[in-house]
Protein backbone atom coordinates (compact mmCIF):
# COMPACT_ATOMS: atom_id res chain seq x y z
CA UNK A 1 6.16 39.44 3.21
CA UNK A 2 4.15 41.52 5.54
CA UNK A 3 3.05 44.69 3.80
CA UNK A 4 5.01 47.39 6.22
CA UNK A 5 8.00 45.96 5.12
CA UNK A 6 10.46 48.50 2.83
CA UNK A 7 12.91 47.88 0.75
CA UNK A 8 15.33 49.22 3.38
CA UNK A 9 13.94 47.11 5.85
CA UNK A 10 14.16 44.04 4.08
CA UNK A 11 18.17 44.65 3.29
CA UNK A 12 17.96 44.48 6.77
CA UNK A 13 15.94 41.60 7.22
CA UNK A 14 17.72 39.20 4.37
CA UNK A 15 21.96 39.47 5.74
CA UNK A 16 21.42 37.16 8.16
CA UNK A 17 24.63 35.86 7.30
CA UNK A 18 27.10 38.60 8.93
CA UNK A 19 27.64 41.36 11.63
CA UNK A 20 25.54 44.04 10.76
CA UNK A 21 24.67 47.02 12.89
CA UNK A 22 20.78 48.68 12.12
CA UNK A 23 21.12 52.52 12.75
CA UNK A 24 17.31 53.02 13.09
CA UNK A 25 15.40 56.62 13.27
CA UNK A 26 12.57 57.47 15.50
CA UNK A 27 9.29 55.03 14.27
CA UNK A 28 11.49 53.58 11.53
CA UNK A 29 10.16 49.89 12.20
CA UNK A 30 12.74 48.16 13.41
CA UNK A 31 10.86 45.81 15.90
CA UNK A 32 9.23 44.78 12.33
CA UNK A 33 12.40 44.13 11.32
CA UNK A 34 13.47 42.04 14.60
CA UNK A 35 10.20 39.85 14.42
CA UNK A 36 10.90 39.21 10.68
CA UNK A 37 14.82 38.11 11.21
CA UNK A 38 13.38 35.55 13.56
CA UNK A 39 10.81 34.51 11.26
CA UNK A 40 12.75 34.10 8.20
CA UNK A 41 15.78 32.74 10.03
CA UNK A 42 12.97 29.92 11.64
CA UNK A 43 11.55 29.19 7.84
CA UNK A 44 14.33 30.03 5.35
CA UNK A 45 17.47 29.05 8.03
CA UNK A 46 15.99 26.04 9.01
CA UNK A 47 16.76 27.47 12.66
CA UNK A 48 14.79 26.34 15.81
CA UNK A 49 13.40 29.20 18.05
CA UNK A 50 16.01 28.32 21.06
CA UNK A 51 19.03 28.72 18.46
CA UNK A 52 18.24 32.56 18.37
CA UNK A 53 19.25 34.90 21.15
CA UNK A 54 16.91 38.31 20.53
CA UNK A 55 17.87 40.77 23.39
CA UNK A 56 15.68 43.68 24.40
CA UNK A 57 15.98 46.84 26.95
CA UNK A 58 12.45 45.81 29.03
CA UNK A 59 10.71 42.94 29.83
CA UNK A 60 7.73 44.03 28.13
CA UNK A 61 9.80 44.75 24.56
CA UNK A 62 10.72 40.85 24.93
CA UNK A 63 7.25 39.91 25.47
CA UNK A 64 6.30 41.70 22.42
CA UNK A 65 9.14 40.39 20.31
CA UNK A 66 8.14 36.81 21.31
CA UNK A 67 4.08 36.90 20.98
CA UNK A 68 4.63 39.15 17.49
CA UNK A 69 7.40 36.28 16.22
CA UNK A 70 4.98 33.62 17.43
CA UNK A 71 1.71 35.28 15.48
CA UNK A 72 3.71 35.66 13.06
CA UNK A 73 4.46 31.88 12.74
CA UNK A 74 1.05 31.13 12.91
CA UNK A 75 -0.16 32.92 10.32
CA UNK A 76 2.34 31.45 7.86
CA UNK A 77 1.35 27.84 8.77
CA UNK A 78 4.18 26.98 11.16
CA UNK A 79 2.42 25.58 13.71
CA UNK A 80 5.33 23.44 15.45
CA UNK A 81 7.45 26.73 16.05
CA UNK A 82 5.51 28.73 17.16
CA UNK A 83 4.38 26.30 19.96
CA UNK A 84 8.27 26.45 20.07
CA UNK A 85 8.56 30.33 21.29
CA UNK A 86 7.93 29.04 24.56
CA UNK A 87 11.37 27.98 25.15
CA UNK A 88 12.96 30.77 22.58
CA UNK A 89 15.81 33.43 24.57
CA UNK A 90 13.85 36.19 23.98
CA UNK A 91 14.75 38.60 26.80
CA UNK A 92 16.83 41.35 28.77
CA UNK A 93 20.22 40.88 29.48
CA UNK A 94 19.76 40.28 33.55
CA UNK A 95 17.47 37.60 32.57
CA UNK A 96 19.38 36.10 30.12
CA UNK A 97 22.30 35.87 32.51
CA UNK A 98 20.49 34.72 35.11
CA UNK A 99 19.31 31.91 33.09
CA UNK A 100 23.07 31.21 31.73
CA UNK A 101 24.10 30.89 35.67
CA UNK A 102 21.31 29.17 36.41
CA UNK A 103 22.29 26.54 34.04
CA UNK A 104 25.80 26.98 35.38
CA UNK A 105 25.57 27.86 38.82
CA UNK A 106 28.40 25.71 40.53
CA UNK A 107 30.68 26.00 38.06
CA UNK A 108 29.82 30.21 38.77
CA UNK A 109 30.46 29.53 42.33
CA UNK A 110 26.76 30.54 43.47
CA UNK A 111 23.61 28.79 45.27
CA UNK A 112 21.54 26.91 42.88
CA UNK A 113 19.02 28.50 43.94
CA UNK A 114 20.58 32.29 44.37
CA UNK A 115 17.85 35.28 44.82
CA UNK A 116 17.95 38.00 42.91
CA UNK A 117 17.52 41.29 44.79
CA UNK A 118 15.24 44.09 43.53
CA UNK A 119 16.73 47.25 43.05
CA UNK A 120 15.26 48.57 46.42
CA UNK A 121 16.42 45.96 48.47
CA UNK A 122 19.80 46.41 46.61
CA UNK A 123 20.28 50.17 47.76
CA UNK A 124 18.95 50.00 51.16
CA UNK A 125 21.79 47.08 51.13
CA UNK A 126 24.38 49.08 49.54
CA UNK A 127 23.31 52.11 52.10
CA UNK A 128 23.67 49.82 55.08
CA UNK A 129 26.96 48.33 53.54
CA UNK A 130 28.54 52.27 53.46
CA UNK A 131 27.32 52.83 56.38
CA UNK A 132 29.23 49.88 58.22
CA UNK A 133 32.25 50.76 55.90
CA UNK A 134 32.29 54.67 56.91
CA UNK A 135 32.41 53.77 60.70
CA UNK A 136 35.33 51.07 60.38
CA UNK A 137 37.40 53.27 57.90
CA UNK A 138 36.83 56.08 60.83
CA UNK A 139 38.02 53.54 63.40
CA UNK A 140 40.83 52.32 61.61
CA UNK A 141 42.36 56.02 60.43
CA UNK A 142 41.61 57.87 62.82
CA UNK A 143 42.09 61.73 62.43
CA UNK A 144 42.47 60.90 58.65
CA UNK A 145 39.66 59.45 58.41
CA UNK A 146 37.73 62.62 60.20
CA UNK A 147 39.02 64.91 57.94
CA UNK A 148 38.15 63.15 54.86
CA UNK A 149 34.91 62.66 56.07
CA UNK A 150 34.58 66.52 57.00
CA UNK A 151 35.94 67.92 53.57
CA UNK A 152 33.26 65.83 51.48
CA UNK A 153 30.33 65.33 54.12
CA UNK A 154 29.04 61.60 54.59
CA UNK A 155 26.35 62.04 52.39
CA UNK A 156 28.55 63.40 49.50
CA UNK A 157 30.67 60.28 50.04
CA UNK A 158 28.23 57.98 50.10
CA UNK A 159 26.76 59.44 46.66
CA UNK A 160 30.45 59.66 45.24
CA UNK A 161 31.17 55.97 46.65
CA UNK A 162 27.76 54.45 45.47
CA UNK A 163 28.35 56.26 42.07
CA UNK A 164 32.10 55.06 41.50
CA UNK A 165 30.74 51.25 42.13
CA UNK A 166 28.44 51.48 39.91
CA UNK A 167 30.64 52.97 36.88
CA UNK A 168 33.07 50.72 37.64
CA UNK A 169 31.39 47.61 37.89
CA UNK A 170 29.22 48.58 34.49
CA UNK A 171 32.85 48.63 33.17
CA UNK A 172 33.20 45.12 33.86
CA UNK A 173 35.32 45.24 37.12
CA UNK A 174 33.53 42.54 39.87
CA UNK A 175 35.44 43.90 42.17
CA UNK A 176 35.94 48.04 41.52
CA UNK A 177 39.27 49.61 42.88
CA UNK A 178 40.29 53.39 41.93
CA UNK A 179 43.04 53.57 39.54
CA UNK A 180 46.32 54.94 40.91
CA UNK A 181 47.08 58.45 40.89
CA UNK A 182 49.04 59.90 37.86
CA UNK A 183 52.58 60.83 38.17
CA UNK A 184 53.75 64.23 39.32
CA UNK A 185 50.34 64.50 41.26
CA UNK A 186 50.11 66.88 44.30
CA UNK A 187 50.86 64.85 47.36
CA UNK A 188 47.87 65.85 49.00
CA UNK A 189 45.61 64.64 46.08
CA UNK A 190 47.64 61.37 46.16
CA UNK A 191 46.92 61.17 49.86
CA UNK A 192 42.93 61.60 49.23
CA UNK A 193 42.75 59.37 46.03
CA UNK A 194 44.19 56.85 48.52
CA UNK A 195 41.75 57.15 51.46
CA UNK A 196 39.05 56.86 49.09
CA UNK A 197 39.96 53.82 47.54
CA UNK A 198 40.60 52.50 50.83
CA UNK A 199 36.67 53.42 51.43
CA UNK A 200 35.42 52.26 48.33
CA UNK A 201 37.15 48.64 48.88
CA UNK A 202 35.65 48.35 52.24
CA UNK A 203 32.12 49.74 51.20
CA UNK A 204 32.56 46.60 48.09
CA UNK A 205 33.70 44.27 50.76
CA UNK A 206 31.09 44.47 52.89
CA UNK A 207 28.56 45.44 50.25
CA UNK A 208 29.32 41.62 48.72
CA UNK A 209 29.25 40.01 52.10
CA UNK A 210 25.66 41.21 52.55
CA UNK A 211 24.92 39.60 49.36
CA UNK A 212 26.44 36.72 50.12
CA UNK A 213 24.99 36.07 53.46
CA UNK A 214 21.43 35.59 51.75
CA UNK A 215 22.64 33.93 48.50
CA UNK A 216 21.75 36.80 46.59
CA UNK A 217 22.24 38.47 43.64
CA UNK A 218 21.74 42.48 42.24
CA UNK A 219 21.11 42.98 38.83
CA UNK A 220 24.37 43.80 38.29
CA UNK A 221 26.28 40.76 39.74
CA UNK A 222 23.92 38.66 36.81
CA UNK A 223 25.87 40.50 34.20
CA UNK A 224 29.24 40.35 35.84
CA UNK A 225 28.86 36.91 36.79
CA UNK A 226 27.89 35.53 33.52
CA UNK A 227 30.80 37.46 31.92
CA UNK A 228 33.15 35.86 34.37
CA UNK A 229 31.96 32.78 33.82
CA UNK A 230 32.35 32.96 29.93
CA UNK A 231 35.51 34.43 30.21
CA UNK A 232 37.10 31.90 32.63
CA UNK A 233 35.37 28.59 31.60
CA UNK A 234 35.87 28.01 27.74
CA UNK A 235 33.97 25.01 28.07
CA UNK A 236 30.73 26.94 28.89
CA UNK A 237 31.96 29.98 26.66
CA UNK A 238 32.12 27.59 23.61
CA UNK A 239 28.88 25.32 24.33
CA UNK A 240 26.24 28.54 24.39
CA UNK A 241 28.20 30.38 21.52
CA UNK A 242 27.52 27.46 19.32
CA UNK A 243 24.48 27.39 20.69
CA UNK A 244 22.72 30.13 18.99
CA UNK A 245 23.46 30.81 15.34
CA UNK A 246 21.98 33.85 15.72
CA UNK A 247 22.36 37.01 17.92
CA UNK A 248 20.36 40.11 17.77
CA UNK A 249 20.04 43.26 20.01
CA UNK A 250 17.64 45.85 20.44
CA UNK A 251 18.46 49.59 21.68
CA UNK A 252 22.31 48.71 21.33
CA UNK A 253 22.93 52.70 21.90
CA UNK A 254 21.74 51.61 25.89
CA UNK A 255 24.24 48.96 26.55
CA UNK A 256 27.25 49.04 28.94
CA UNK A 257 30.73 47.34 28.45
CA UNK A 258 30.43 44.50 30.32
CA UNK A 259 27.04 43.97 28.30
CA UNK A 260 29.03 43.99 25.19
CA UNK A 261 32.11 42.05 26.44
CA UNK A 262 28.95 39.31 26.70
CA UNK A 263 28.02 39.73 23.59
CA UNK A 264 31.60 39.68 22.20
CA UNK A 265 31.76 36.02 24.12
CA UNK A 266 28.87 34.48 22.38
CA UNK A 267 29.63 36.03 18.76
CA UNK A 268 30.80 33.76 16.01
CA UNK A 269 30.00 36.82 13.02
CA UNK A 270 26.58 36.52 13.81
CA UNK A 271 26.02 39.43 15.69
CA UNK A 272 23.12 42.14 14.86
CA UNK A 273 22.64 45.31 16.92
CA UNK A 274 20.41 47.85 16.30
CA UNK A 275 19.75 51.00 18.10
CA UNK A 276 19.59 54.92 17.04
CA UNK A 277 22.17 57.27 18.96
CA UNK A 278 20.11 60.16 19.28
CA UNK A 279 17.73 57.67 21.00
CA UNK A 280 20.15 57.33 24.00
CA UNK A 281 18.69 57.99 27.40
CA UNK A 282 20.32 55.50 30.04
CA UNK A 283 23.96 57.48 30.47
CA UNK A 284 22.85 57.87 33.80
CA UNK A 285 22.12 53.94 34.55
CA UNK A 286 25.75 53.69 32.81
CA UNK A 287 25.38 53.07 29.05
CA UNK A 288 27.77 54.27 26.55
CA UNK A 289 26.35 55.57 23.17
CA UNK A 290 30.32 55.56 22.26
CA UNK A 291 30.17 51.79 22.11
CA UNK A 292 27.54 52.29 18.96
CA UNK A 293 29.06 54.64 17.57
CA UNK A 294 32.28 52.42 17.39
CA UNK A 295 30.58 49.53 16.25
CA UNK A 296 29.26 51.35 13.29
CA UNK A 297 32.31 52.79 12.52
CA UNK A 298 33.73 49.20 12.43
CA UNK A 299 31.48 47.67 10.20
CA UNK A 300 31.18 50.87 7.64
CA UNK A 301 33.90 49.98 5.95
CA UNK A 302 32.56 46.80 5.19
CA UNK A 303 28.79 48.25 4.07
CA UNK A 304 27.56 46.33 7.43
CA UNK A 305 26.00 49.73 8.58
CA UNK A 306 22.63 50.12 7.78
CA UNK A 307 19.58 53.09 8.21
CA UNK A 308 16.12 52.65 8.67
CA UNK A 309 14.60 56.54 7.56
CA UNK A 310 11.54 55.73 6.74
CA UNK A 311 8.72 57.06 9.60
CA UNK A 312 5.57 55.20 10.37
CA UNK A 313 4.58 56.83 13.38
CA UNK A 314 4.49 60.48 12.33
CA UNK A 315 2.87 62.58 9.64
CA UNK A 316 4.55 64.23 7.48
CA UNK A 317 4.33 67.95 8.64
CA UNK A 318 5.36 66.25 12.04
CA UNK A 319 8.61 65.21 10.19
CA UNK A 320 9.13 68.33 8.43
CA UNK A 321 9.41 70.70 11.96
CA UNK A 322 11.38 67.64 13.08
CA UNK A 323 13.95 67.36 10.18
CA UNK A 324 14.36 71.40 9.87
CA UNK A 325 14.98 71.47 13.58
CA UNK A 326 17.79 68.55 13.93
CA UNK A 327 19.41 68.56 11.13
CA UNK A 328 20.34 72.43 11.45
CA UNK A 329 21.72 71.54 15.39
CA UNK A 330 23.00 68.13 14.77
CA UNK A 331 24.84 68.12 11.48
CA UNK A 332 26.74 65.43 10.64
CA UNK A 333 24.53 63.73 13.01
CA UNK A 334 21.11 63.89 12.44
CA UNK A 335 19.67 61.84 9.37
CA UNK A 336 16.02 63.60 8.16
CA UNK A 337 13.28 60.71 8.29
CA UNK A 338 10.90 60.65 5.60
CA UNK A 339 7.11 59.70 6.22
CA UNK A 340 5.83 56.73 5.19
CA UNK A 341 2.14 57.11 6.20
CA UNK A 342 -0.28 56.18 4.05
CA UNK A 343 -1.09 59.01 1.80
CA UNK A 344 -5.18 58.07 2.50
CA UNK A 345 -5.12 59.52 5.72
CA UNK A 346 -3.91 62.30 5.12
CA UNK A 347 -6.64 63.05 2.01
CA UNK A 348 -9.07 61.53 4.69
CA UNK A 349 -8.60 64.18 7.13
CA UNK A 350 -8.57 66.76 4.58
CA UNK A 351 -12.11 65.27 3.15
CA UNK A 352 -13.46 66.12 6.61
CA UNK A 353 -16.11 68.84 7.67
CA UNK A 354 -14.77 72.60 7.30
CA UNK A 355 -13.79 73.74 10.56
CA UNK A 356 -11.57 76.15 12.47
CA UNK A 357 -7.74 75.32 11.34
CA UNK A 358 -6.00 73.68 14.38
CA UNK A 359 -2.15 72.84 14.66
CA UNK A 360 -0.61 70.18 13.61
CA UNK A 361 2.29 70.50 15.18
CA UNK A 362 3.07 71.89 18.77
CA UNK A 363 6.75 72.75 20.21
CA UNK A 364 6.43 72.27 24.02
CA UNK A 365 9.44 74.08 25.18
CA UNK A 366 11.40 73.91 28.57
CA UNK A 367 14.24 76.13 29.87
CA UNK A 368 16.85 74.00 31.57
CA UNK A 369 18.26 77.19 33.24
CA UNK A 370 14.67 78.23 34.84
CA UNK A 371 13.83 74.78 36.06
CA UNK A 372 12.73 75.65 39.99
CA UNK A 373 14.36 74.08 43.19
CA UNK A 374 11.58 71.72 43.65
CA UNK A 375 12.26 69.60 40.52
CA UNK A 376 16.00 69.81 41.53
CA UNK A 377 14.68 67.83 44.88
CA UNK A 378 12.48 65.44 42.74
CA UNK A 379 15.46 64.55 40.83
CA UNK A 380 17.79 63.74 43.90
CA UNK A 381 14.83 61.49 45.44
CA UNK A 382 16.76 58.62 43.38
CA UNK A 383 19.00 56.03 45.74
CA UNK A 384 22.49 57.32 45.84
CA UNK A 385 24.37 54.78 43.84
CA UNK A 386 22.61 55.88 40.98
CA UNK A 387 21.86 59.36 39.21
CA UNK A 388 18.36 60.66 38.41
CA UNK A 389 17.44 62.24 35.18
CA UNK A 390 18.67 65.38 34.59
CA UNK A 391 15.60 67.81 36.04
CA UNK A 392 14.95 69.34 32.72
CA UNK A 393 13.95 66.17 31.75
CA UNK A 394 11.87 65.68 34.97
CA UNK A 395 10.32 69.08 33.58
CA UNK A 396 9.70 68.32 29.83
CA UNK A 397 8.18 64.70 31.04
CA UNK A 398 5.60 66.67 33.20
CA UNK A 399 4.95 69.24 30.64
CA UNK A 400 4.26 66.67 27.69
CA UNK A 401 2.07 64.28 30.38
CA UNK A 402 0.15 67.61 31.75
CA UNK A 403 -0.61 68.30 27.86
CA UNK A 404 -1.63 64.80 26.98
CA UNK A 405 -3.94 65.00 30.19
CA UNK A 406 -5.77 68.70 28.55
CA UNK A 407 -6.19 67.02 24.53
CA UNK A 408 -8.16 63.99 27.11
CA UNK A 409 -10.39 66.21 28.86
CA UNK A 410 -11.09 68.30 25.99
CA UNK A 411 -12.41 65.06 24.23
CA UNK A 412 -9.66 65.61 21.43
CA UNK A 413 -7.94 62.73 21.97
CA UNK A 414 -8.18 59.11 23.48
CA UNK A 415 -6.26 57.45 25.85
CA UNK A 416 -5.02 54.24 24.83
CA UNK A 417 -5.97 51.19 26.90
CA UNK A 418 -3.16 49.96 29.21
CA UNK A 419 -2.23 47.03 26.80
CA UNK A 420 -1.89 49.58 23.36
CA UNK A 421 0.39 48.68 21.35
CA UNK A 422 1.81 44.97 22.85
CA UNK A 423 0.63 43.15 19.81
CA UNK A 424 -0.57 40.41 21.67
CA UNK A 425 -3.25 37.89 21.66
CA UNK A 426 -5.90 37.19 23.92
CA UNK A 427 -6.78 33.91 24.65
CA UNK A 428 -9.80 31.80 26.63
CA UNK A 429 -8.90 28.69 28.34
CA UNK A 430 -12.85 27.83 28.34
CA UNK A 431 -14.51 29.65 25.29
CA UNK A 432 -11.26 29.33 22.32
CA UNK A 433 -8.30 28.56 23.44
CA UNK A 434 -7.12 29.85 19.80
CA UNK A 435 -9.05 32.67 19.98
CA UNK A 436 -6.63 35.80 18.21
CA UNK A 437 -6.72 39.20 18.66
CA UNK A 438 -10.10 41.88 19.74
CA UNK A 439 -13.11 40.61 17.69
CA UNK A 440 -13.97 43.04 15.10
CA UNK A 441 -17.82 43.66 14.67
CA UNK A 442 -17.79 41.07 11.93
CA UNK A 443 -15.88 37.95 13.46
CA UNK A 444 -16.96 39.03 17.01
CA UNK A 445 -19.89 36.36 17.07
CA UNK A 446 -17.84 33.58 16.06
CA UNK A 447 -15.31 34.38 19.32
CA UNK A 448 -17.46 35.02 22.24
CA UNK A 449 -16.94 34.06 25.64
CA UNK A 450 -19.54 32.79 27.82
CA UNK A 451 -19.21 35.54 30.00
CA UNK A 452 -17.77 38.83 30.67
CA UNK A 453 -17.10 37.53 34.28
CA UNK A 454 -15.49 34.00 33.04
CA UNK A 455 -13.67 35.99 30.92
CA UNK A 456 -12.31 39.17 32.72
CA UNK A 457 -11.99 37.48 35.89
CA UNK A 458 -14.54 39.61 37.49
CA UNK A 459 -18.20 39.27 38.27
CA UNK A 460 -18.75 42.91 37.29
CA UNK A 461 -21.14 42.06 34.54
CA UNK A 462 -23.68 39.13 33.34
CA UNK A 463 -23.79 39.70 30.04
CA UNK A 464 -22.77 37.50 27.10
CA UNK A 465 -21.81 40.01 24.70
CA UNK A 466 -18.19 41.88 23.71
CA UNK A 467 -17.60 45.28 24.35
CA UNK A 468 -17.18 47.32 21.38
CA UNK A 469 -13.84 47.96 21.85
CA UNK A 470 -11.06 47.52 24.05
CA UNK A 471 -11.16 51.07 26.36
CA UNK A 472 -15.07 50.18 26.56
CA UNK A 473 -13.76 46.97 28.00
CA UNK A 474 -11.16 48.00 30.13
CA UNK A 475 -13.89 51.07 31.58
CA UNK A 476 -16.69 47.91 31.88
CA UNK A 477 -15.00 45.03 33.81
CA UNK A 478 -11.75 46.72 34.97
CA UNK A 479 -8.97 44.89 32.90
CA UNK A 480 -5.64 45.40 33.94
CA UNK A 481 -2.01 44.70 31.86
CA UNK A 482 -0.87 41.39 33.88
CA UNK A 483 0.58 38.49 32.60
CA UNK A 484 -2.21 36.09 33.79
CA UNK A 485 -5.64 36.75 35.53
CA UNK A 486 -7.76 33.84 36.07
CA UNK A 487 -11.57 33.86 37.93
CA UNK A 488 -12.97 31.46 40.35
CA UNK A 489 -15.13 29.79 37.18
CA UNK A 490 -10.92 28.76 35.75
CA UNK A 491 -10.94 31.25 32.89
CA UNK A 492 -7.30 32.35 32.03
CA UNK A 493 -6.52 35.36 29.54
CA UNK A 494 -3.34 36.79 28.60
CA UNK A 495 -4.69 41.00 29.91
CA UNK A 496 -2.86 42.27 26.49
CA UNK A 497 -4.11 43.24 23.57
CA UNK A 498 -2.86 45.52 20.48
CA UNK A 499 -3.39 48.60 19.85
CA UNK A 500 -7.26 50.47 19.35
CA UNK A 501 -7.11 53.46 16.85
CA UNK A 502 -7.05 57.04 18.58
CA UNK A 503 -8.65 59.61 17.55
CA UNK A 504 -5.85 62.79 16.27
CA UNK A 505 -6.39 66.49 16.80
CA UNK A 506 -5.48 68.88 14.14
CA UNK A 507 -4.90 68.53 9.92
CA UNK A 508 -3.45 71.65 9.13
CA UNK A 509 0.44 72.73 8.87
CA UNK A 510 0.36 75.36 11.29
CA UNK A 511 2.99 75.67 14.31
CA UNK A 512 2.15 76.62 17.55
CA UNK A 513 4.85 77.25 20.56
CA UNK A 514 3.43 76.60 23.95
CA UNK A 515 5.16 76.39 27.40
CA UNK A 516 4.17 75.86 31.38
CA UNK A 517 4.76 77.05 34.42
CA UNK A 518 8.75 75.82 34.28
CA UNK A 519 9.39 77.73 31.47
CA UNK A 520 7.48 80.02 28.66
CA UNK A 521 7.64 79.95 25.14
């Protein structure tokens, strides 16, 4: 068992056999935990890599979930799956749905071959689709039409238009229509709620023709297809639900319905989600933390609702400010995390030369009622089917980043290399093709590649020799976070690599409140 793992974690880890839904705090571990419910489920279960379905919220989570499974492997022996992972459904849910109607794309009713459209290319698409529906609607109504389009403005419209789709179709609708208007409803209101369905069908109409004429997908249609597919061919529904014996999920407070109505397809009692609530940040991209919150309240009664409090990101005077905070404005909500640090770090930093007591802990405040007009702008720069962040946020992002940026220039802490924290391994096509992980000063002579320049892909520098650590490297010869580079002399390395220790400000217990130009503390 890898030594990070807790007790709660490895409750976690060992029902493999049932739902179970992971409520997991702030640097609780719970990748850990996803990498070691593959492992064991590949060794104990007797499971190949392909009969587990591990979904993530980015591409690059997946791509750390399957290299950390597959070192994993490795370093317990099991050579044959890990070579495996390859092939393993590690991914988002647009790309596992795009593989699923890939597999099944006649019986979906799309090209073969179908494109998938960036989101850019989506909303200039969706733009050009309103547009064509706004001027036909017009046309057809007449005077009707006019004064709709004068009472809301066309930009207004399109927003409200764009926005509706978009909530609608994350809903699971393929083809979104407003509902009907209540009884007893003004006449007038009736009238409207009528118009703009009539817009919103026209706007979809010609929105999907678009796609259509270029045999093209949005990220959207993946998920919507794939769930129509499931539901109306039982064939395929049964074959990939007794495909994987395993399901697991990763920031479950992000998903959407028609996400879960997927899920709820493939499941067979076999389904694990895990996610924290107060970690929720895509409401605006259409996710529904009320879906995890129902799910836990669902399997509660059963003890299938777990917590992960246990912090290994933070120290503990960190967690303290935290826990006092949260706990006093989210009751009933808010569990307090506990620090799990080693305890020699801590007497480390305290064994250190005597100097000037510095904070430990800073509050970096924002007032969401004093944030100016011009981050109000920056927000609204999104496309118009879908909402920016709320410009507070846009504030508190800019604050944190500006004071990240001072600690670097002051020298009193070190940025992390572009690849921190992947957990990946590099590899050499010509020096070791097994090659694993950043040489230490000890093992670096036994992995060293002929060249800086066969390695890196650039002919910056001749020499022979490793840098001493990965920011030294990336400063050197210019490494970059890709998937692949290779060099003229056929060197290929994966450009990721885990994470180099930074250097922290500050040891003592002290609170200091600082603010910016948005808003003071």
């Amino acid at each position: 068992m890898p030594a990070l793992i807790s007790a709660e974690q490895e409750h976690a880890i060992a029902r493999r056999g049932e739902p179970l839904l992971l409520a997991a705090g702030a640097g609780s571990g719970k990748t850990a935990v996803l990498v070691e419910r593959f492992v064991r489920a590949v060794r104990e279960d007797g499971l190949a890599p392909s009969a587990i379905l591990a979904i993530t919220f980015t591409e690059s989570a997946a791509a750390e979930v399957k290299e950390r499974v597959r070192a994993r492997l490795l370093e317990l022996g099991e050579r044959g799956a890990a070579g495996q992972m390859g092939a393993a459904f590690v991914s988002t849910f647009h790309a596992f749905c795009a593989r699923l109607l890939r597999a099944h794309a006649l019986a979906a009713g799309l090209e073969p071959r179908f494109e998938i459209l960036d989101e850019g290319l989506a909303a200039r698409a969706a733009e050009q689709s309103f547009a064509d529906a706004l001027r036909a609607f017009v046309a057809a109504r007449g005077s009707e039409g006019v004064d709709l389009l004068a009472a809301y403005g066309s930009d207004r419209l399109c927003a409200m238009v764009l926005r509706v789709h978009a909530e609608l179709r994350a809903r699971g609708q393929r083809r979104p229509r407003l509902p009907e208007a209540s009884a007893g409803a003004e006449e007038q209101a009736v009238r409207a709620c009528a118009l703009l369905d009539e817009v919103l069908r026209s706007f979809g109409e010609r929105y999907e023709d678009r796609k259509r004429a270029r045999g093209a997908l949005d990220f959207d249609d993946l998920e919507l297809c794939a769930l129509e597919l499931l539901r109306e061919r039982e064939a395929v529904r049964a074959l990939w639900s007794r495909r994987f014996e395993l399901l697991m999920v990763d920031e479950f407070q992000d998903t959407n319905p028609r996400q879960l109505a997927i899920l709820r397809s493939l499941d067979r009692e076999n389904l694990f989600t895990v996610g924290d609530e107060l970690q929720s940040i895509y409401g605006f991209r259409d996710a529904d933390v009320g879906l995890f919150r129902a799910r836990r309240a669902e399997l509660a009664g059963d003890a299938r609702s777990l917590r992960l409090t246990r912090n290994y990101r933070s120290r503990a005077g960190l967690l303290d400010v935290v826990n006092v905070v949260f706990e006093a404005r989210l009751q009933g909500v808010y569990t307090p995390l506990l620090a799990a640090r080693e305890e020699g770090e801590a007497a480390a930093a305290q064994a250190g030369p005597a100097t000037a007591p510095e904070p430990e802990v800073e509050l970096l405040l924002v007032d969401k009622d004093r944030c100016d007009a011009g981050e109000v702008q920056q927000s609204r720069s999104a496309p118009a089917s879908r909402a920016g962040p709320a410009p507070w946020r846009v504030a508190e992002a800019r604050m944190l980043a500006g004071r990240v940026a001072e600690l670097v220039r002051r020298g009193e802490a070190q940025p992390a290399p572009p690849w921190a924290g992947s957990g990946a391994v590099w590899r050499c096509a010509i020096c070791s093709p097994t090659c694993a992980r950043w040489p230490t000063p000890s093992t670096r002579s036994r992995c060293t590649p002929p060249s800086p320049a066969r390695w890196w892909g650039s002919p910056a520098t001749p020499s022979c020799t490793w840098p001493a650590s990965p920011a030294r490297a990336a400063g050197r010869y210019g490494a970059r976070c890709a998937s692949t580079r290779t060099s003229s002399s056929g060197c290929s390395a994966r450009a990721t690599l885990p994470a180099w220790p930074r250097s922290r400000a500050g040891s003592s217990t002290s609170v200091r409140a600082r603010g910016d130009g948005v808003s003071r503390a």
